[in-house]
Protein backbone atom coordinates (compact mmCIF):
# COMPACT_ATOMS: atom_id res chain seq x y z
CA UNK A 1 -12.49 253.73 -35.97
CA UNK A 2 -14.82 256.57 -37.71
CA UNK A 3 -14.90 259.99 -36.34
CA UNK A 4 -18.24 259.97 -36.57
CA UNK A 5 -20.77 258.61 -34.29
CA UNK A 6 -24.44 258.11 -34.22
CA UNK A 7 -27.42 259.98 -31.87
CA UNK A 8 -27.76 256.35 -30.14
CA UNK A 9 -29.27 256.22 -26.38
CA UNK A 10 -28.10 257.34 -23.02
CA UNK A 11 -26.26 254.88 -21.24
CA UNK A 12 -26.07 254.35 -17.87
CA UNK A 13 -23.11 255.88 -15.79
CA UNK A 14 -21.87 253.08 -14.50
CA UNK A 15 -22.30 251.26 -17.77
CA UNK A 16 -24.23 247.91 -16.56
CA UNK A 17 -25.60 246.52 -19.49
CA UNK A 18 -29.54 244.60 -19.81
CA UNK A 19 -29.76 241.11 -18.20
CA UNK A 20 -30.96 240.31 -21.37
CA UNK A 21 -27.47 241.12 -23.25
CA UNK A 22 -25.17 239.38 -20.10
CA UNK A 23 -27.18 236.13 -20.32
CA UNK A 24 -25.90 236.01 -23.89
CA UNK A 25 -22.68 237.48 -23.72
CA UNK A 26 -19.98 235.56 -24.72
CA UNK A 27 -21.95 232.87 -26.64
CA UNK A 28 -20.28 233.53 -30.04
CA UNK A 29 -17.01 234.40 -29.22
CA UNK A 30 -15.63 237.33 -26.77
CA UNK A 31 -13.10 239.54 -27.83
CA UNK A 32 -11.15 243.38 -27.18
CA UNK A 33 -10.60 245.97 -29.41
CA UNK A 34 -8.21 248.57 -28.20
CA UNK A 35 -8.16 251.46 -30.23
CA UNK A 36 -4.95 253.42 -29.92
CA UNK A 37 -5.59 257.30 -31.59
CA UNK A 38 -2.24 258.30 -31.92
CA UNK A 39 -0.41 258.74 -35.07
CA UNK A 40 3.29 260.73 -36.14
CA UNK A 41 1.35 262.58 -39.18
CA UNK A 42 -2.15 262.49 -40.27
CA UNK A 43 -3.35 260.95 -43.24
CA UNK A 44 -5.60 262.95 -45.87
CA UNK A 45 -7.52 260.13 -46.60
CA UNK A 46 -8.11 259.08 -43.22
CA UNK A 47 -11.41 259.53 -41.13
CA UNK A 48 -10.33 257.56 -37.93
CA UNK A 49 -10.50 258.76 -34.45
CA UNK A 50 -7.00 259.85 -34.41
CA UNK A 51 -4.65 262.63 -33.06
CA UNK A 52 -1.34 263.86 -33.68
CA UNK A 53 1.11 264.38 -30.55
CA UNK A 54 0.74 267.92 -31.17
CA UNK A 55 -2.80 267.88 -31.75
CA UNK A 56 -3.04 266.51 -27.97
CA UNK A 57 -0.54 268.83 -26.62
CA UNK A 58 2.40 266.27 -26.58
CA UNK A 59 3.31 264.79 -23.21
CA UNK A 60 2.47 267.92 -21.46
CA UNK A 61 -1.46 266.46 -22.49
CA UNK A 62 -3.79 265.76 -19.44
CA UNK A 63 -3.56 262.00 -18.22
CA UNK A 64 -4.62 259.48 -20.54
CA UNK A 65 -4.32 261.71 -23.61
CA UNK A 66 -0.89 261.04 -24.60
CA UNK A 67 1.05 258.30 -25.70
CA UNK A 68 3.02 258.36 -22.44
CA UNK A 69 -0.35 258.28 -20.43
CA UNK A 70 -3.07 256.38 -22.50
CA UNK A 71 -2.45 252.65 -21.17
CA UNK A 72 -3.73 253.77 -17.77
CA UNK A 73 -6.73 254.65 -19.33
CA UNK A 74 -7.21 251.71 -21.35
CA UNK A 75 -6.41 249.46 -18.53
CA UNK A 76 -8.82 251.13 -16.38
CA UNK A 77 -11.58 250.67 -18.84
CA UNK A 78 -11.26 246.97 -18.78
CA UNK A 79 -11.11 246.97 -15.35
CA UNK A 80 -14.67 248.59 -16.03
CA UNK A 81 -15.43 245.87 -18.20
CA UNK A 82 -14.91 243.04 -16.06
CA UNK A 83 -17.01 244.72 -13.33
CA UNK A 84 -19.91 245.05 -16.07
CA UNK A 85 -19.19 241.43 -17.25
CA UNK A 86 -19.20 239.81 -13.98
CA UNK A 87 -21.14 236.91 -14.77
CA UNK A 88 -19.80 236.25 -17.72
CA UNK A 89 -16.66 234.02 -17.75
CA UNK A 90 -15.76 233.50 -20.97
CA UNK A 91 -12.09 233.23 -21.63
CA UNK A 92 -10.91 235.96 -24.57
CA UNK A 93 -10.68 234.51 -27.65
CA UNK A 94 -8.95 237.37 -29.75
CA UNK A 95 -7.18 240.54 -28.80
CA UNK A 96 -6.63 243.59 -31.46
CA UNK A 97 -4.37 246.61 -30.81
CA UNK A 98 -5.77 249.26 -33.55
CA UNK A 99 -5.56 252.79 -34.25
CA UNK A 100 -3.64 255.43 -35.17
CA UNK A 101 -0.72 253.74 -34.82
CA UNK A 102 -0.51 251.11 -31.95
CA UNK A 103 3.50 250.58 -31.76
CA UNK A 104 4.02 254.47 -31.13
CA UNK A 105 3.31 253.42 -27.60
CA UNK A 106 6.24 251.63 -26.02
CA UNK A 107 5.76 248.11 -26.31
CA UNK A 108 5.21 247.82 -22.58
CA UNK A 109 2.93 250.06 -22.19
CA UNK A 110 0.67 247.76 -25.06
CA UNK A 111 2.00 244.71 -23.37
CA UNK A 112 0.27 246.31 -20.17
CA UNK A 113 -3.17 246.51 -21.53
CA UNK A 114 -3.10 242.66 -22.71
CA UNK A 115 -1.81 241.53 -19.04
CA UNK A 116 -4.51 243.62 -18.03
CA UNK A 117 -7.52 241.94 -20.28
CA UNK A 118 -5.57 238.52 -19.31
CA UNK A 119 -5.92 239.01 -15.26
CA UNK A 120 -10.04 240.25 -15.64
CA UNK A 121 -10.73 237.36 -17.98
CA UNK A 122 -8.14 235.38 -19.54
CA UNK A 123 -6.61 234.43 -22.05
CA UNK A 124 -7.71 231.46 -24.59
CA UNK A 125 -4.88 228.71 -25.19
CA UNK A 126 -5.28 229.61 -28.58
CA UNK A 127 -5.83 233.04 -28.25
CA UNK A 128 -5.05 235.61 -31.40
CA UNK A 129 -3.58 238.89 -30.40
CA UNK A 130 -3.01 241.59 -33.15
CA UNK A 131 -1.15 244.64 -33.39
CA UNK A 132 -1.08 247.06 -36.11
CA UNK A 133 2.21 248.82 -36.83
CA UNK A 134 3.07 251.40 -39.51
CA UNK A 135 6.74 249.83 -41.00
CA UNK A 136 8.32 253.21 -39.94
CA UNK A 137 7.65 252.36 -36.30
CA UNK A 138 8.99 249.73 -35.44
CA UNK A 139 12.48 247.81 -35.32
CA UNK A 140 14.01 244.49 -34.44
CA UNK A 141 14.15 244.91 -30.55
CA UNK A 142 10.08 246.31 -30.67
CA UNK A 143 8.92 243.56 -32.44
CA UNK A 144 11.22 241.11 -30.41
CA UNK A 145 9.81 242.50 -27.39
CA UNK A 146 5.90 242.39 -28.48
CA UNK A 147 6.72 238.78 -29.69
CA UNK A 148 7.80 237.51 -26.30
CA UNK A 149 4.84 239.58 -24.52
CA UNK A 150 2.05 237.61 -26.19
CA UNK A 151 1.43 239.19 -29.33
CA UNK A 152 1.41 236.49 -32.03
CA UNK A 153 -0.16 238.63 -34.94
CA UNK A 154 1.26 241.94 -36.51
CA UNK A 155 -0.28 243.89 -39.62
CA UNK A 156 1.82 246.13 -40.90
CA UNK A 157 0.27 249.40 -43.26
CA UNK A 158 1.78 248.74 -46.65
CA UNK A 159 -0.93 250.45 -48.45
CA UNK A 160 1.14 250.64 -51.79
CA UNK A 161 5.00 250.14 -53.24
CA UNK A 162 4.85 252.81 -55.20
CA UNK A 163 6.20 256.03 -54.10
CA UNK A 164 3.73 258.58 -55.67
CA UNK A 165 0.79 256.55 -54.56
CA UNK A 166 1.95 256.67 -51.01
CA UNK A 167 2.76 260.44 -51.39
CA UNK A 168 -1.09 260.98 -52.56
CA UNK A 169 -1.77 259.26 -49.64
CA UNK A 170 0.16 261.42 -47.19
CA UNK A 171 2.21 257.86 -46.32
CA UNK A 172 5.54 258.85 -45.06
CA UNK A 173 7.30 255.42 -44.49
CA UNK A 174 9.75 254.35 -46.99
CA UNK A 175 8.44 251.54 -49.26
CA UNK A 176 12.10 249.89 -49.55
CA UNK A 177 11.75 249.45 -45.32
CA UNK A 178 8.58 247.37 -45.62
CA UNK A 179 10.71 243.60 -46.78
CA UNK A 180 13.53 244.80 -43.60
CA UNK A 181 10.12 244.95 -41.42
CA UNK A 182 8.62 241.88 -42.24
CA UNK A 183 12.19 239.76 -42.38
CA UNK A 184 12.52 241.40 -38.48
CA UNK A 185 8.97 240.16 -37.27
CA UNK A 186 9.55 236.44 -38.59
CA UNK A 187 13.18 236.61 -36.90
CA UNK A 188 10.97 237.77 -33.95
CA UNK A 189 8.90 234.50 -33.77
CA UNK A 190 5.71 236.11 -35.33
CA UNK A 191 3.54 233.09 -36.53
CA UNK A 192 1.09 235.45 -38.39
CA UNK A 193 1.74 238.41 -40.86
CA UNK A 194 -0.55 240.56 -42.36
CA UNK A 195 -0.10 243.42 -44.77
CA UNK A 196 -2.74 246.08 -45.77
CA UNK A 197 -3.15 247.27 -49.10
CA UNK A 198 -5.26 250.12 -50.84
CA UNK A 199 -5.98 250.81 -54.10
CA UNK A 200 -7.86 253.24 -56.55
CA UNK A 201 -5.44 256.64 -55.08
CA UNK A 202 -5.34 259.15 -57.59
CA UNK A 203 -2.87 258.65 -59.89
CA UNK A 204 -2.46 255.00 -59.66
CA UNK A 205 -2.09 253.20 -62.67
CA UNK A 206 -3.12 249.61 -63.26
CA UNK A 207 0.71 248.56 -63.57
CA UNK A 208 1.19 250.56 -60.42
CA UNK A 209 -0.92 248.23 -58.55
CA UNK A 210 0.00 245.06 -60.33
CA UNK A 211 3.75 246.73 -58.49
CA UNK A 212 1.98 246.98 -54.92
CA UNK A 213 0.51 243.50 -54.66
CA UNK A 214 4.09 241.70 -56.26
CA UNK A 215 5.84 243.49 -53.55
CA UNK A 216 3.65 242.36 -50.76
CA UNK A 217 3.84 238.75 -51.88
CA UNK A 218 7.43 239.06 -52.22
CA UNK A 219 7.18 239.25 -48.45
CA UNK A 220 5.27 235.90 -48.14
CA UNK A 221 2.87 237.37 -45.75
CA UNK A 222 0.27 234.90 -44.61
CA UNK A 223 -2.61 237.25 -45.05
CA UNK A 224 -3.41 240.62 -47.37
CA UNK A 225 -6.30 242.72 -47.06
CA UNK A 226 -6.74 245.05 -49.91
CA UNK A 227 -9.58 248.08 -49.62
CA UNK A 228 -10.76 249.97 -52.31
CA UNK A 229 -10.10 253.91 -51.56
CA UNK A 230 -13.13 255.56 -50.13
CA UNK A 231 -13.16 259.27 -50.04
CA UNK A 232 -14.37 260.38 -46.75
CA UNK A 233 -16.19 263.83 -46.43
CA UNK A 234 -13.88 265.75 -44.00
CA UNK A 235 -10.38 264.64 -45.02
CA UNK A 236 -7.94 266.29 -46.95
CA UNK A 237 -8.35 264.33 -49.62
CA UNK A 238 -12.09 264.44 -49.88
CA UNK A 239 -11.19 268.65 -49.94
CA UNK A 240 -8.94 267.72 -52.87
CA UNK A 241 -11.38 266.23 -55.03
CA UNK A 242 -14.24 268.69 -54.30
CA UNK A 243 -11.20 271.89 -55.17
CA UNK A 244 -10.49 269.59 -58.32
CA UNK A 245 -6.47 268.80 -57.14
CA UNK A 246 -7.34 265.37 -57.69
CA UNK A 247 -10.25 262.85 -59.33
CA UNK A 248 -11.76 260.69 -57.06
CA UNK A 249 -11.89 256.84 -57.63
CA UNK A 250 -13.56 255.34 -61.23
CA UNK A 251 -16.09 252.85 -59.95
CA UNK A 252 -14.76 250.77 -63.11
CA UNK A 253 -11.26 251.15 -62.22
CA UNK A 254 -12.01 249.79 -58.96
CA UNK A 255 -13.42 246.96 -60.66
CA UNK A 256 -10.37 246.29 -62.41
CA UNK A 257 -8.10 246.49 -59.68
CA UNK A 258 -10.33 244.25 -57.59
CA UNK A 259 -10.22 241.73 -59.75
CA UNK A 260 -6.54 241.77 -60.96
CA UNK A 261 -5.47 241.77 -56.96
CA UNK A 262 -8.29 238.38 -56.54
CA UNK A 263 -6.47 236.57 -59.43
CA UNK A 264 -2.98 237.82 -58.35
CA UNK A 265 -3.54 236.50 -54.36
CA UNK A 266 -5.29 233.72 -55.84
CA UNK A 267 -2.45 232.48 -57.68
CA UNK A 268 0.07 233.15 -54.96
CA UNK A 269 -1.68 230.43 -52.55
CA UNK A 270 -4.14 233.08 -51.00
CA UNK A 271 -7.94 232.37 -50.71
CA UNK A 272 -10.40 235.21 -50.19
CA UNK A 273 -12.51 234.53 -46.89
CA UNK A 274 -13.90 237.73 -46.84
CA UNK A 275 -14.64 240.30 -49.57
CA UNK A 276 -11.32 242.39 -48.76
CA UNK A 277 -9.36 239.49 -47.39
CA UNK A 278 -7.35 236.55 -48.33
CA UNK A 279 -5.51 234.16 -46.35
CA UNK A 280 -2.79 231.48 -47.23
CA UNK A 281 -4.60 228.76 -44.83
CA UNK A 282 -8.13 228.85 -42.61
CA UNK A 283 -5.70 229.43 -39.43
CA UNK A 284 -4.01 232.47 -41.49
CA UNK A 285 -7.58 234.26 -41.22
CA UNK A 286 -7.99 237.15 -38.92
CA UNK A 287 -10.45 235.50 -36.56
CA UNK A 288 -10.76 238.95 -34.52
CA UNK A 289 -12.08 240.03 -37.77
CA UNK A 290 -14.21 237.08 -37.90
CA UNK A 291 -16.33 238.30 -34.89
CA UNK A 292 -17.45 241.27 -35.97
CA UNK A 293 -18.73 239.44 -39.34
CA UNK A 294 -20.62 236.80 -37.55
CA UNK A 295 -21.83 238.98 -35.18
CA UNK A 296 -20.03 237.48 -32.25
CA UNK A 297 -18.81 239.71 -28.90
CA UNK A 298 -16.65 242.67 -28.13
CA UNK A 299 -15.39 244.96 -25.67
CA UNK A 300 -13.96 248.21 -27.24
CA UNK A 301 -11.60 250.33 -25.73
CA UNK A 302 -10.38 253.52 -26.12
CA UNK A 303 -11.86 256.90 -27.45
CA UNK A 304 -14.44 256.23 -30.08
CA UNK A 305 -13.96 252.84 -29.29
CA UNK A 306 -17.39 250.95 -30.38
CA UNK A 307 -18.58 247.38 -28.33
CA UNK A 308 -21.59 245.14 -29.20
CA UNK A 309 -22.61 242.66 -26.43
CA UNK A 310 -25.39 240.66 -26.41
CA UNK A 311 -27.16 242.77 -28.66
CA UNK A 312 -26.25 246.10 -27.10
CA UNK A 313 -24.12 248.11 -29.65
CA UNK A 314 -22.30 251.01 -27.73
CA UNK A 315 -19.52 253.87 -28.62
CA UNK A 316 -17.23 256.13 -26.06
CA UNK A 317 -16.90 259.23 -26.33
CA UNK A 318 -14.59 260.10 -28.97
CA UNK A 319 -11.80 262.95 -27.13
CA UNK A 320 -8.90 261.39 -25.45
CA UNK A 321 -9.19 264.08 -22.85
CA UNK A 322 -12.89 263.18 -22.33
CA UNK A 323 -12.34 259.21 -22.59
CA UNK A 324 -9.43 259.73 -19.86
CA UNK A 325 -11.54 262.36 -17.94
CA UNK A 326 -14.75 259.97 -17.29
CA UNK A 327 -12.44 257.00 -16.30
CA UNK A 328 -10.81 258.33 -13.64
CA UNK A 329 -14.14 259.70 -12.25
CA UNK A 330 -15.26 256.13 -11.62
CA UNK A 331 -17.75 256.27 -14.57
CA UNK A 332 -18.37 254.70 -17.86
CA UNK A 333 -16.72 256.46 -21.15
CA UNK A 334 -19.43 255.57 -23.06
CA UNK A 335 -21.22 258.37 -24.67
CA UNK A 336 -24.54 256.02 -26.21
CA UNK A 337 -25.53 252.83 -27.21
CA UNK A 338 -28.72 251.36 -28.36
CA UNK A 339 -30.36 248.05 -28.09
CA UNK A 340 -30.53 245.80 -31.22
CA UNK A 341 -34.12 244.04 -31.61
CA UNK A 342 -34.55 240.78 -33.38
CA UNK A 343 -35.23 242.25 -37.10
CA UNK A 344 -32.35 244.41 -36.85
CA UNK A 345 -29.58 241.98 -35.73
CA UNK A 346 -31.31 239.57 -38.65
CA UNK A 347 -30.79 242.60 -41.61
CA UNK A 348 -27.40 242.99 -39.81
CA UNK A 349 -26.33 239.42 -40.28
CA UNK A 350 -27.23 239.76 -44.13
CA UNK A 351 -25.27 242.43 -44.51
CA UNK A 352 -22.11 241.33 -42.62
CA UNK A 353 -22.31 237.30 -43.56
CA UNK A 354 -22.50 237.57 -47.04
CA UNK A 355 -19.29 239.34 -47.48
CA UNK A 356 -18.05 235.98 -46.16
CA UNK A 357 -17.07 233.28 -48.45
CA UNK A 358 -19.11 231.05 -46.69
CA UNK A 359 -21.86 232.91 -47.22
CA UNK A 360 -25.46 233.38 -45.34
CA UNK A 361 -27.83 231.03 -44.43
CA UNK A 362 -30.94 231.13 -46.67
CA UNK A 363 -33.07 230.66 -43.49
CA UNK A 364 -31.72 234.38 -42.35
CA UNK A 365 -33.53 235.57 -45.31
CA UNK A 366 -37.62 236.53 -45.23
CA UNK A 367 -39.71 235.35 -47.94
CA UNK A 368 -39.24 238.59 -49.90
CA UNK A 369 -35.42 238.42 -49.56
CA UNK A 370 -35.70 234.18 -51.27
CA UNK A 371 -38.00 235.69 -53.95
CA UNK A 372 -34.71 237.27 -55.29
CA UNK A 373 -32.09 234.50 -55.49
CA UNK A 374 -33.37 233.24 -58.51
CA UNK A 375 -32.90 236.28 -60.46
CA UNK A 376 -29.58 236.85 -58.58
CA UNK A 377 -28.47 233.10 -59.72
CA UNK A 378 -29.64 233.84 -62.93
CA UNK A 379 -27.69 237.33 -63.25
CA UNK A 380 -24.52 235.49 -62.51
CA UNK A 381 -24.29 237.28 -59.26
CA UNK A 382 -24.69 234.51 -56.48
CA UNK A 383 -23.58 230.75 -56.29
CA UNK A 384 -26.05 227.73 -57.47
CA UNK A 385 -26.22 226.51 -53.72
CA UNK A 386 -29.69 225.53 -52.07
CA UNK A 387 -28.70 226.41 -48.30
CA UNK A 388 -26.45 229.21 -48.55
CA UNK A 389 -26.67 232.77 -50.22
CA UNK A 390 -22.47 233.08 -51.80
CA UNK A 391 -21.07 235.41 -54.09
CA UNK A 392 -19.66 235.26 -57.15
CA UNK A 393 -16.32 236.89 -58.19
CA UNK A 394 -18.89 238.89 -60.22
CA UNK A 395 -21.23 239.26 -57.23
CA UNK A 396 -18.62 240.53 -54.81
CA UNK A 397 -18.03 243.56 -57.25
CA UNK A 398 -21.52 244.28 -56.64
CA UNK A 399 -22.28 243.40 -53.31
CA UNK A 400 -23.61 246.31 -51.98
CA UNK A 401 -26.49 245.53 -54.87
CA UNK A 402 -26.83 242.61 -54.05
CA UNK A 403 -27.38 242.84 -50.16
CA UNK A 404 -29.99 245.35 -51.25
CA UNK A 405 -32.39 242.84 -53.05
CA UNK A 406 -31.67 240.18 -50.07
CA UNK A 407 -33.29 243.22 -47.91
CA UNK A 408 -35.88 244.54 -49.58
């Protein structure tokens, strides 16, 4: 969840949305985001919406802004959102507890929030629900207990094996705990397990990563996304690089690492679906995920929290204290929003569906944006197909290039 948000446009107080945006809402897919901003320590590389405990005043905070607090907030905001979605009864396809640092809460207090989105809407019989967890915060009775409440999908922050990397990274868990934490969510009944990887932190060598990613599949997790370090202006890192503590990521290094981590999932039984992402089966794939990149339907919750229905893209206000404040006034805690025309939502889907290993329509594309695929077929860059715009292994390297000749 960025820390920071756009200009956008005043939105109303009680939050109603356009009649255009209900009459399509739900069409694609419906699902909740609830953004939890606490964490135990901050991370330099981080630019989330997050707080520490002490940052927020600890439980002393006003209502809603700590940990003890916050899931009376977030349960009254989707009590908002059923009153703003009244017409729209689409059952929830996929939940996703995100953060910070979701399983600092108690697990009832998370648990709450999902009974909460399951009396306003429902539930989906197949229904995904996600948590995040850091592997320093949880144990076998948590998970046991978020397992029997409903949640059938945990990610835990891996981010590296190596002990320098993670110390770069301002990563205090033990990398020796991560195996203990996945062995206790598959004794918990978890069907799905996800572990998230980064890679290009200063100092990490090639052999160093090549150690990360045979340590996650040692785990036999059923999904791995693995992000390329981005330093974000504001973070302790970024102030790092600019003092000259440490170098900030080689694009060509990058490269490398990209590549060695496709070939290594590859060979382990994981397919990329998404340009970060590989799965060991199509129902291993984070289909919350999936929503945002086919432009599908969400509610978000929590400070900083963005939605997008029916065309209407929309942030709260990013303070705990403020978020908490506005809810129990009755109002909406969204700070703006602005209304997505036809042209926009089209360049949108261009960028977001050809990360996708299914790849974009050619029909999405304008008459400039087919003059290019020859030259991108010809460059090596995109996939001989006729009715679809994919990437190469060579195009996803340079995607961002590519997207930017498919948008001219």
């Amino acid at each position: 969840m960025p820390s920071t948000l756009p200009d956008g446009d005043p939105a109303p107080a009680d939050g109603r949305l356009p009649a255009a945006a209900l009459a399509q809402a739900g069409e694609r897919g419906l699902g909740f985001y609830v953004h939890v901003p606490f964490c135990a320590t901050r991370c330099g590389y981080c630019d989330f919406n997050t707080y520490t405990a002490a940052e927020l005043g600890g439980p002393a905070a006003p209502a809603g802004a700590s940990r003890e607090s916050y899931a009376d907030a977030a349960r009254a905001e989707v009590r908002l959102a059923r009153q703003v979605l009244e017409d729209v009864e689409r059952r929830v396809d996929t939940v996703f507890f995100g953060g910070g640092t979701p399983t600092l809460l108690a697990p009832r207090a998370l648990l709450s929030v999902l009974r909460e989105i399951e009396s306003a809407f429902g539930l989906a019989p197949d229904v995904e629900v996600t948590t995040e967890s850091n592997p320093d915060s949880v144990g076998p009775a948590e998970l046991a207990e978020l397992r029997a409440g409903g949640i059938n999908r945990i990610s835990f922050g891996m981010q590296s094996a190596v002990p320098h990397v993670l110390s770069v990274l301002d990563r205090t868990h033990d990398p020796e705990r991560l195996p203990r934490v996945v062995a206790w969510a598959r004794e918990a009944g978890f069907e799905q397990v996800s572990l998230d990887l980064i890679y290009g932190t200063p100092g990490e060598s090639l052999d160093d990563w090549r150690r990360s990613l045979d340590a996650a599949l040692a785990c036999a997790p059923d999904h791995v996304s693995a992000y390329a370090l981005i330093v974000e202006d504001g973070t302790a890192l970024a102030r790092k690089v600019r003092h000259g503590v440490v170098q900030a990521p080689d694009d060509d290094d990058l490269a490398d690492k990209y590549l060695l981590a496709d070939r290594v999932l590859s060979g382990a039984g994981l397919r990329w679906y998404e340009l970060s992402n590989w799965a060991r089966s199509d129902t291993a794939r984070c289909r919350h995920n999936l929503l945002y990149w086919r432009g599908a339907d969400w509610w978000g919750v929590g400070p900083g929290a963005h939605s997008h229905v029916g065309g209407v893209r929309s942030w709260n206000l990013k303070s705990p204290i403020a978020y908490a404040e506005r809810l129990a006034a009755g109002r909406s805690p969204v700070q703006a929003r602005e209304v997505l025309d036809a042209e926009t939502r089209r360049v949108e889907r261009i960028l977001l569906e050809t990360r996708l290993a299914e790849g974009l329509p050619v029909d999405v594309l304008d008459d400039d944006g087919r003059a290019w695929l020859p030259d991108l077929r010809g460059a090596g860059l995109v996939a001989d197909h006729t009715d679809r715009v994919v990437l190469t292994a060579r195009g996803r390297l340079l995607a961002d290039a590519v997207v930017r000749d498919l948008v001219p």
